[in-house]
Structure formats: structure tokens, C-alpha cells
Protein backbone atom coordinates (compact mmCIF):
# COMPACT_ATOMS: atom_id res chain seq x y z
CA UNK A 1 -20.05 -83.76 78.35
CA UNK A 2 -23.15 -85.83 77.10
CA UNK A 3 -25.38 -82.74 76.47
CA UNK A 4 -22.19 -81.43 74.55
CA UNK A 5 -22.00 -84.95 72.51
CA UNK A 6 -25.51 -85.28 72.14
CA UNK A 7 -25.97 -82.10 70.67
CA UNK A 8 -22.78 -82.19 68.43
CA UNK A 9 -24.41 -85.14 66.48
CA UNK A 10 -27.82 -83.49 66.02
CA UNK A 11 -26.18 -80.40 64.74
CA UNK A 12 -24.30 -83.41 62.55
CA UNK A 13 -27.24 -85.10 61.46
CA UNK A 14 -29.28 -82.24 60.39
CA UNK A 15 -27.04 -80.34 58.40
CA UNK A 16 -26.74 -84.45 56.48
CA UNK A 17 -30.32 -84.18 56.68
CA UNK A 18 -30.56 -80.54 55.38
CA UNK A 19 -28.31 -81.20 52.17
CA UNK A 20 -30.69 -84.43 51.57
CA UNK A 21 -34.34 -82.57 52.68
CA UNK A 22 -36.11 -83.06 49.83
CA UNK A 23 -35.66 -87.17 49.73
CA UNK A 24 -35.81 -88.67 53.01
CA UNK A 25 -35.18 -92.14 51.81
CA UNK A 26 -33.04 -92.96 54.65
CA UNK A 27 -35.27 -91.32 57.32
CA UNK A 28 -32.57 -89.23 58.98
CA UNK A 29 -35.60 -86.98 60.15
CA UNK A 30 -35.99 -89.48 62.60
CA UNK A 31 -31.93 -89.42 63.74
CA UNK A 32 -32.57 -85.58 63.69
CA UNK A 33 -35.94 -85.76 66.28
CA UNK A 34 -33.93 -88.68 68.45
CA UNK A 35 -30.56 -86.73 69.08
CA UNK A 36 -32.44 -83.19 69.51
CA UNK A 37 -35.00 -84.78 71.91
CA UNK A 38 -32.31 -86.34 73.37
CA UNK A 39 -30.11 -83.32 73.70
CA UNK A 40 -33.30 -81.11 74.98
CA UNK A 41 -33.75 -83.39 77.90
CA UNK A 42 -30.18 -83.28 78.97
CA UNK A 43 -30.53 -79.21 78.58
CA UNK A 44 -33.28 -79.21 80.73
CA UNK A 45 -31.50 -81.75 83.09
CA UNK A 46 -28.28 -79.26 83.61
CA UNK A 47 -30.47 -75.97 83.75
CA UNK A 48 -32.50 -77.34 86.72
CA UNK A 49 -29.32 -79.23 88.31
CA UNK A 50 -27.38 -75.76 88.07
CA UNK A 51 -30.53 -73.49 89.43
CA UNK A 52 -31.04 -76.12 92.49
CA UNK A 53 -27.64 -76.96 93.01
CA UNK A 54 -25.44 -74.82 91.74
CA UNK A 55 -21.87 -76.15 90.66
CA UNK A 56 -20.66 -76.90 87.08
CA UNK A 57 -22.91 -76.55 84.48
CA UNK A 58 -21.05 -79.11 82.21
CA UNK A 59 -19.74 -82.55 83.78
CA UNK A 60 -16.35 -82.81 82.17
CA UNK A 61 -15.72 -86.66 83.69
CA UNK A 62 -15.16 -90.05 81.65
CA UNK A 63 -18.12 -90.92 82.48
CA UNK A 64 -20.03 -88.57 81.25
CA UNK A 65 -18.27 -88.60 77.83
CA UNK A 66 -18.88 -92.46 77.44
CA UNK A 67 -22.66 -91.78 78.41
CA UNK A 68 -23.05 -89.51 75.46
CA UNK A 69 -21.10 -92.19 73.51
CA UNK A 70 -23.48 -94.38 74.52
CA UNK A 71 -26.70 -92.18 73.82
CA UNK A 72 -25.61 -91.56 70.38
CA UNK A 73 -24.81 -95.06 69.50
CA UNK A 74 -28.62 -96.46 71.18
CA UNK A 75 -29.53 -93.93 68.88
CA UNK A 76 -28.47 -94.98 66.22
CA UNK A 77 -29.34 -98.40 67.01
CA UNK A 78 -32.96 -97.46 67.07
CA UNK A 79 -32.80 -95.59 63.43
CA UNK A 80 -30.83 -98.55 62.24
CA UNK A 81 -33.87 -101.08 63.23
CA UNK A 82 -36.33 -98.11 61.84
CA UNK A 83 -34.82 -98.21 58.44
CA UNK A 84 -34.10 -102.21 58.19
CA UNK A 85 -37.93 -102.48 58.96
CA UNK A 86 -39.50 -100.11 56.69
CA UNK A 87 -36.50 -101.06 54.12
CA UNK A 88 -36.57 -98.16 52.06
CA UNK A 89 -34.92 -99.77 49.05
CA UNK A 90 -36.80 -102.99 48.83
CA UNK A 91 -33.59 -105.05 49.48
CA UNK A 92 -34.99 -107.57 51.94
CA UNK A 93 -38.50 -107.62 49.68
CA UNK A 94 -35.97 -108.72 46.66
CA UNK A 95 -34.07 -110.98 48.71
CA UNK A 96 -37.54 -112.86 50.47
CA UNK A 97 -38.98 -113.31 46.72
CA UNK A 98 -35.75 -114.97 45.33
């Protein structure tokens, strides 16, 4: 269920990213390389668990849906600290010179 998560918010994120391409003020580029690095790794996770192991390819549990939850969220997390750093509209340079 994670790989399914995980990729249903990069497809998200770049087609937000696509209608905005030419200004990337808000660096979802970044969201779109986190989520579809994040969603290749979990591809390449279930293609070697199924060819070793056989069984399910998708893990339909509770747990597995709250671990994507979680992935996207961190994910976020980390863009949201990206952007507040670089602070794309000056708000925190306005703010620190009064």
C-alpha cells in the first residue's frame, strides 16, 4: 500500500508541478524528485521481495497504509524546511529587517 501511496502523490505533485513548470518559486521540483525517489525504492523493494519470495506483490495491511502516510508527510516535512530556508518570497528577510 505505501508504494501505491507514495506514488499517488508524485503523480499529484508533478502534474501541480507541470501546470506551474515554468516558475518554480515554491520548489515543488524538489517534492517531485523526493516522492518519485521515494516511490522507485519501494518498486524496487516489491520486485525483488516478489522474485525471492514470491507472495503478494502489494501489502494491503494498516500498516502499510500508515507507512506511506508517514513517507509522504516526512516528505513533506523536508520540502517544508527547504522552502522556509531558502524563503522564496523574502518574508522572513522583511520580517528580520523590521
Amino acid at each position: 500500500m505505501y508504494l501505491i501511496i507514495t506514488a499517488l502523490a508524485a503523480v499529484v505533485v508533478t502534474i501541480i508541478w507541470y501546470v506551474n513548470a515554468p516558475k518554480d518559486m515554491y520548489k515543488l521540483s524538489l517534492l517531485c524528485f523526493i516522492f518519485w525517489g521515494a516511490t522507485l525504492m519501494w518498486l524496487v523493494d516489491h520486485v525483488m521481495a516478489y522474485l525471492m519470495e514470491g507472495g503478494k506483490f502489494f501489502e494491503v495491511t494498516a500498516d502499510a497504509t500508515l507507512l506511506g502516510v508517514n513517507v509522504v508527510l516526512l516528505g513533506l516535512v523536508v520540502w517544508l524546511i527547504v522552502l522556509l530556508v531558502t524563503d522564496p518570497k523574502g518574508v522572513f528577510n522583511r520580517l528580520l529587517k523590521g
